[in-house]
C-alpha atoms as a PDB file:
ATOM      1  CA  UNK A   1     -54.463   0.335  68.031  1.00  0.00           C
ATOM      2  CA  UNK A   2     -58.388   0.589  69.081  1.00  0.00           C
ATOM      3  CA  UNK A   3     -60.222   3.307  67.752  1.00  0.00           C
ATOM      4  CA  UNK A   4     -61.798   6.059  69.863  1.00  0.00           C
ATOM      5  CA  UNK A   5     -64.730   7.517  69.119  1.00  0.00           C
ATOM      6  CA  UNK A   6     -65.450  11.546  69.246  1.00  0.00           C
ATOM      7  CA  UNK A   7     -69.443  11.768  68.709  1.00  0.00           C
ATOM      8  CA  UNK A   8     -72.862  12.496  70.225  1.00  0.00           C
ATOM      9  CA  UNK A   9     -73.745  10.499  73.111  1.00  0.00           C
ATOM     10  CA  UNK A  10     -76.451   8.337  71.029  1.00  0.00           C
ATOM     11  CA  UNK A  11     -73.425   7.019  69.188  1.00  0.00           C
ATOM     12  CA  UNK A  12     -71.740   5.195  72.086  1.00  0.00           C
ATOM     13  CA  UNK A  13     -72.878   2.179  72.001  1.00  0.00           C
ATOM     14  CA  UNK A  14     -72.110   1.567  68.466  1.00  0.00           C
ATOM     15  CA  UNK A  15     -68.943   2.828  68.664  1.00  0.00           C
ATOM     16  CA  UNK A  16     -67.724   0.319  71.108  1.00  0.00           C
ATOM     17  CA  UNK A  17     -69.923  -2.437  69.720  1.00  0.00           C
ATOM     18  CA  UNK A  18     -67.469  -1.572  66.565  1.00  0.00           C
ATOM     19  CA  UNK A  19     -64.424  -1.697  68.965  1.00  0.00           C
ATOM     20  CA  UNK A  20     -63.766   1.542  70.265  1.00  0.00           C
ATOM     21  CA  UNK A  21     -62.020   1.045  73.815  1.00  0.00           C
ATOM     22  CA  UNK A  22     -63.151   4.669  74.529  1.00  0.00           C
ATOM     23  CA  UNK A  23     -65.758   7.736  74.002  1.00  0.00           C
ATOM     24  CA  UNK A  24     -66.163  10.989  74.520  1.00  0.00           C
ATOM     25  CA  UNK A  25     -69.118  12.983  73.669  1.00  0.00           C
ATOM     26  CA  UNK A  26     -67.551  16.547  72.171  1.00  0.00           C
ATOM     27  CA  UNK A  27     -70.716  18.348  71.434  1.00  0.00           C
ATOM     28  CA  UNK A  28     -71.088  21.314  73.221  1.00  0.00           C
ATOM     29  CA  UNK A  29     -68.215  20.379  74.927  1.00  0.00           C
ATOM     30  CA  UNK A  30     -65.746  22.835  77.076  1.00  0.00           C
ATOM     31  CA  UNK A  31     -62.860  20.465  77.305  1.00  0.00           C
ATOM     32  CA  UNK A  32     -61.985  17.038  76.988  1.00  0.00           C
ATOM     33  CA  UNK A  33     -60.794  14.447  79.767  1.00  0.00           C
ATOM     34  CA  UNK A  34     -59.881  12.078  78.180  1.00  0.00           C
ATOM     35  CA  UNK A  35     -57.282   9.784  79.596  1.00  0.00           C
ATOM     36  CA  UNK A  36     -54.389   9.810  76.888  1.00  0.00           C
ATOM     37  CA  UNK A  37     -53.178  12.370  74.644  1.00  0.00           C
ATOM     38  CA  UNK A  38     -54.424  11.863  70.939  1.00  0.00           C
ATOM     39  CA  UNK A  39     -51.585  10.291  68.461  1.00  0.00           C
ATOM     40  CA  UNK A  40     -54.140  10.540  65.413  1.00  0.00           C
ATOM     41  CA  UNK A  41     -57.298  12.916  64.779  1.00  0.00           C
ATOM     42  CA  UNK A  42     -58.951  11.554  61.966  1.00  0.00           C
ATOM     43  CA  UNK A  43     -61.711  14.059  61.050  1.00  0.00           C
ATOM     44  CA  UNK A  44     -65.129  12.754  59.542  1.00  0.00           C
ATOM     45  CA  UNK A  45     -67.648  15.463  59.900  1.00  0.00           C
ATOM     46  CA  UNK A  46     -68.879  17.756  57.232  1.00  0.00           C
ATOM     47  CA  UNK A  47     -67.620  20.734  58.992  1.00  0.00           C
ATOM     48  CA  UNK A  48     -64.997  22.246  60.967  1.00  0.00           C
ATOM     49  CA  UNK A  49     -64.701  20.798  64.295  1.00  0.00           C
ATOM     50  CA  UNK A  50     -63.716  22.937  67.635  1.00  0.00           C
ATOM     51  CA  UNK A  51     -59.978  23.267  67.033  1.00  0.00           C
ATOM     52  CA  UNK A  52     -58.713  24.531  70.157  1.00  0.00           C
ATOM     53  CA  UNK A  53     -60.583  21.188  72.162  1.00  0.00           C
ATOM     54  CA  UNK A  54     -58.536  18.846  70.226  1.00  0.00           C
ATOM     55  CA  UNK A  55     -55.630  20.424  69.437  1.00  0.00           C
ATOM     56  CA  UNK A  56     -55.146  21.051  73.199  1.00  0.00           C
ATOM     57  CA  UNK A  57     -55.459  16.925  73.584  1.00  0.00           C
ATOM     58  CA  UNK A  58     -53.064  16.007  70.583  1.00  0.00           C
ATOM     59  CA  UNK A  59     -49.441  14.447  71.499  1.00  0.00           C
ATOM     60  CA  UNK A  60     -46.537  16.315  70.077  1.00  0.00           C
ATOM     61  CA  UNK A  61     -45.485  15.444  66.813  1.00  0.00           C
ATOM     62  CA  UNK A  62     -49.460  14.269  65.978  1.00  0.00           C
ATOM     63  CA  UNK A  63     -51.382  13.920  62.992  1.00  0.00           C
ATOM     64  CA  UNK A  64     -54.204  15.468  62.347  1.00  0.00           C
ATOM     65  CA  UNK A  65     -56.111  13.722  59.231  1.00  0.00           C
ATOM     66  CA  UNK A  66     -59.195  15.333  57.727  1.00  0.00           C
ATOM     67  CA  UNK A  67     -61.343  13.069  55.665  1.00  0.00           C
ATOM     68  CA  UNK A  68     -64.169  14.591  54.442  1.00  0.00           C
ATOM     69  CA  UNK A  69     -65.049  18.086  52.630  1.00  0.00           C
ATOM     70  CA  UNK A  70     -65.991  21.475  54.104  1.00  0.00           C
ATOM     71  CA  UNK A  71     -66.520  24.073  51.562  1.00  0.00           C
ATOM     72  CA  UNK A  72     -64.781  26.362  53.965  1.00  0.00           C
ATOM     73  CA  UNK A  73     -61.119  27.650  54.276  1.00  0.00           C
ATOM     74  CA  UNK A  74     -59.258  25.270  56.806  1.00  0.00           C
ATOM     75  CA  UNK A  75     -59.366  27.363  59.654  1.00  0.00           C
ATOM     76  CA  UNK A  76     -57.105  26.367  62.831  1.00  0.00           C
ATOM     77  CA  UNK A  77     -54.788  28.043  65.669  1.00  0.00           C
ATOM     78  CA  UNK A  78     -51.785  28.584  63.967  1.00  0.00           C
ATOM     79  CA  UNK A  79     -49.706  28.481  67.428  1.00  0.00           C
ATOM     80  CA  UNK A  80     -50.423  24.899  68.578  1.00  0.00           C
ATOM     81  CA  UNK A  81     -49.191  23.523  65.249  1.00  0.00           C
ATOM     82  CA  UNK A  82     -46.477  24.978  65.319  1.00  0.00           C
ATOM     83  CA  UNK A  83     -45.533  24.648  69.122  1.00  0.00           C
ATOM     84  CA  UNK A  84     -46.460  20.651  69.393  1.00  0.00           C
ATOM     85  CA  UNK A  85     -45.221  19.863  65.617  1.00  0.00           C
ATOM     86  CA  UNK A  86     -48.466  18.374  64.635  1.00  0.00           C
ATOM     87  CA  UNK A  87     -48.659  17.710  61.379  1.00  0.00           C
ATOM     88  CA  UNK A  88     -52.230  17.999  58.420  1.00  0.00           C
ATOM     89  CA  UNK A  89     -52.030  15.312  56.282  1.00  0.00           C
ATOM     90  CA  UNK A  90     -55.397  15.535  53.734  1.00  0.00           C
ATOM     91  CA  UNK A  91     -55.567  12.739  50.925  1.00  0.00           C
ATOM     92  CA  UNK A  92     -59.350  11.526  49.584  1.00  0.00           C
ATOM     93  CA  UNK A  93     -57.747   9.131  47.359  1.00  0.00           C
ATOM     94  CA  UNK A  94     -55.662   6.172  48.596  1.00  0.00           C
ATOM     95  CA  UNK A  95     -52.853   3.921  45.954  1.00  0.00           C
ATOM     96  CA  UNK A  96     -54.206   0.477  44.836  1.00  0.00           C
ATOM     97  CA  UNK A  97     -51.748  -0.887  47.416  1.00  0.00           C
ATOM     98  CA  UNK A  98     -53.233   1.266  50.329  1.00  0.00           C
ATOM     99  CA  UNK A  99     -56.811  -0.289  49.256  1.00  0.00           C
ATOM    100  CA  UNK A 100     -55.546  -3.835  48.956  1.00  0.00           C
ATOM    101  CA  UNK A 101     -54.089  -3.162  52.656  1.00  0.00           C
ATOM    102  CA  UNK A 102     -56.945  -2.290  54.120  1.00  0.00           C
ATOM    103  CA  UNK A 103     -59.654  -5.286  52.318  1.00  0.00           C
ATOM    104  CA  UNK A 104     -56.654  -7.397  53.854  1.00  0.00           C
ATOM    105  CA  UNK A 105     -57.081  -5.496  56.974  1.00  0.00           C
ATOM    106  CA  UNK A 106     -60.624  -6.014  56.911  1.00  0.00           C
ATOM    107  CA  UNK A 107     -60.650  -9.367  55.532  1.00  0.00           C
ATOM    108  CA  UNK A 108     -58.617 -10.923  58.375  1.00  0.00           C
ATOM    109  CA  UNK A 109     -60.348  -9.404  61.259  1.00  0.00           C
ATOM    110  CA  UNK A 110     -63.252  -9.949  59.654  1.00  0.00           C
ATOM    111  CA  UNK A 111     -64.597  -6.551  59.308  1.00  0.00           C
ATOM    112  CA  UNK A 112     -68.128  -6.055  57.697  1.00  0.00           C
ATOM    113  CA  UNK A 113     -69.499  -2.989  56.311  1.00  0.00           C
ATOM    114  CA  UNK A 114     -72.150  -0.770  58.466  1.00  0.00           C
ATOM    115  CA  UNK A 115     -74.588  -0.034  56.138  1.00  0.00           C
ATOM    116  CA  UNK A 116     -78.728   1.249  55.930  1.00  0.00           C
ATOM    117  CA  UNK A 117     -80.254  -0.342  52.587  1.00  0.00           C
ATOM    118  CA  UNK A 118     -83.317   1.472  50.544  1.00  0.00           C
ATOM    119  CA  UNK A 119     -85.117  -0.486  47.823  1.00  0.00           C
ATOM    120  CA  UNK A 120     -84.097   1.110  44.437  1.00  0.00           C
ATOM    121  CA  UNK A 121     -87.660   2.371  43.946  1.00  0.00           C
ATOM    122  CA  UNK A 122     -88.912   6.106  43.834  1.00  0.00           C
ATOM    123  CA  UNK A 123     -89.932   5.797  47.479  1.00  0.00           C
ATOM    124  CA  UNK A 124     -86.331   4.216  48.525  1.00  0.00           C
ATOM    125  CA  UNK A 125     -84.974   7.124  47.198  1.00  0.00           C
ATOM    126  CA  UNK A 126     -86.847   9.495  48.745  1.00  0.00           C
ATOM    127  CA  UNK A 127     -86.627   7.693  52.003  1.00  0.00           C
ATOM    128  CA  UNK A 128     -82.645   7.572  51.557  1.00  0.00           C
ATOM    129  CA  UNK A 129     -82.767  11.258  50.698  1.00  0.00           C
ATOM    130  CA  UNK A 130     -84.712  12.248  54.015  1.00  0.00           C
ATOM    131  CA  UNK A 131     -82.806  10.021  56.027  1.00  0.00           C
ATOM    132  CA  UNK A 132     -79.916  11.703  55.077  1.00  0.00           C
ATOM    133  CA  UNK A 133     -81.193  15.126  55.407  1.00  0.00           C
ATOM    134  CA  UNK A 134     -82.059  14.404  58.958  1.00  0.00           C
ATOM    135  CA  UNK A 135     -78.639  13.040  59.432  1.00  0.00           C
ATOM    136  CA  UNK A 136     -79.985   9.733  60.849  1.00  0.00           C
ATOM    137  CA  UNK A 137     -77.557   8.148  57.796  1.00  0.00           C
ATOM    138  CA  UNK A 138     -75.267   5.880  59.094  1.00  0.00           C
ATOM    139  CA  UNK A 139     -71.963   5.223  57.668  1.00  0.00           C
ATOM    140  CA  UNK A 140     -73.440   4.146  54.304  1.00  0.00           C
ATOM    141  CA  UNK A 141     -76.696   4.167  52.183  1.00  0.00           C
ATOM    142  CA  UNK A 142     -77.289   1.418  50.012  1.00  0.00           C
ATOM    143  CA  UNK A 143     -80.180   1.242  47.145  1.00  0.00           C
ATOM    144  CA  UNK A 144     -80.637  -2.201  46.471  1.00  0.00           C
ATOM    145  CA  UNK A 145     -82.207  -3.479  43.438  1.00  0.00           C
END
């Protein structure tokens, strides 16, 4: 399985440069052609995405996995869930075993973290902090001493 990537436009280069075999830029998006129904929606943003798009895309009997924290009520159509027998699955916490899987995972294909490092000063911070707040932050911020 390759991973597909659901993002802004600027993004598509790194996301096939980190192996995704697709991508499809959602924002402001109407509908999505994309060229296979979706198995697994794994959900990264900080809010709510547009429901309807995806769940109009997902295979029957798909999983729908959301992975990071809106404040917010989970809001979706009720109807398509129940029609297509997709399935929520949250979780933020993984078993040891999980974890071990996926360094092992990581190890043999020899995955390396994406990461933006700040010098642990007062100005590192700061710079982290904005870069965050402008949402140029990618995948992970890393003070380093």
């Amino acid at each position: 399985m390759r991973p597909n990537g659901f993002e802004n436009i600027s993004k598509e280069q790194e996301a096939k440069k980190l192996g995704a075999s697709e991508f499809y830029a959602t924002k402001g998006a109407k509908e999505l052609k994309i060229k296979a129904p979706i198995d697994n929606l794994i959900v990264t943003t900080s809010s709510q995405p547009d429901w309807p798009l995806y769940l109009q895309n997902m295979s029957p009997n798909g999983v729908i996995s959301p992975l990071s924290v809106d404040s917010n009520d989970l809001k979706i159509p009720y109807m398509p869930l129940l029609v297509n027998g997709l399935r929520i699955q949250g979780g933020i916490v993984s078993s040891r075993q999980v974890h071990r899987d996926m360094l092992d995972f990581a190890a043999f294909h020899n995955i390396k973290p994406v990461k933006m490092t700040f010098p642990l000063t007062l100005e590192g911070v700061e710079e982290s902090l904005k870069t965050l707040e402008d949402g140029k932050m990618r995948y992970r911020g890393v003070l380093v001493a």
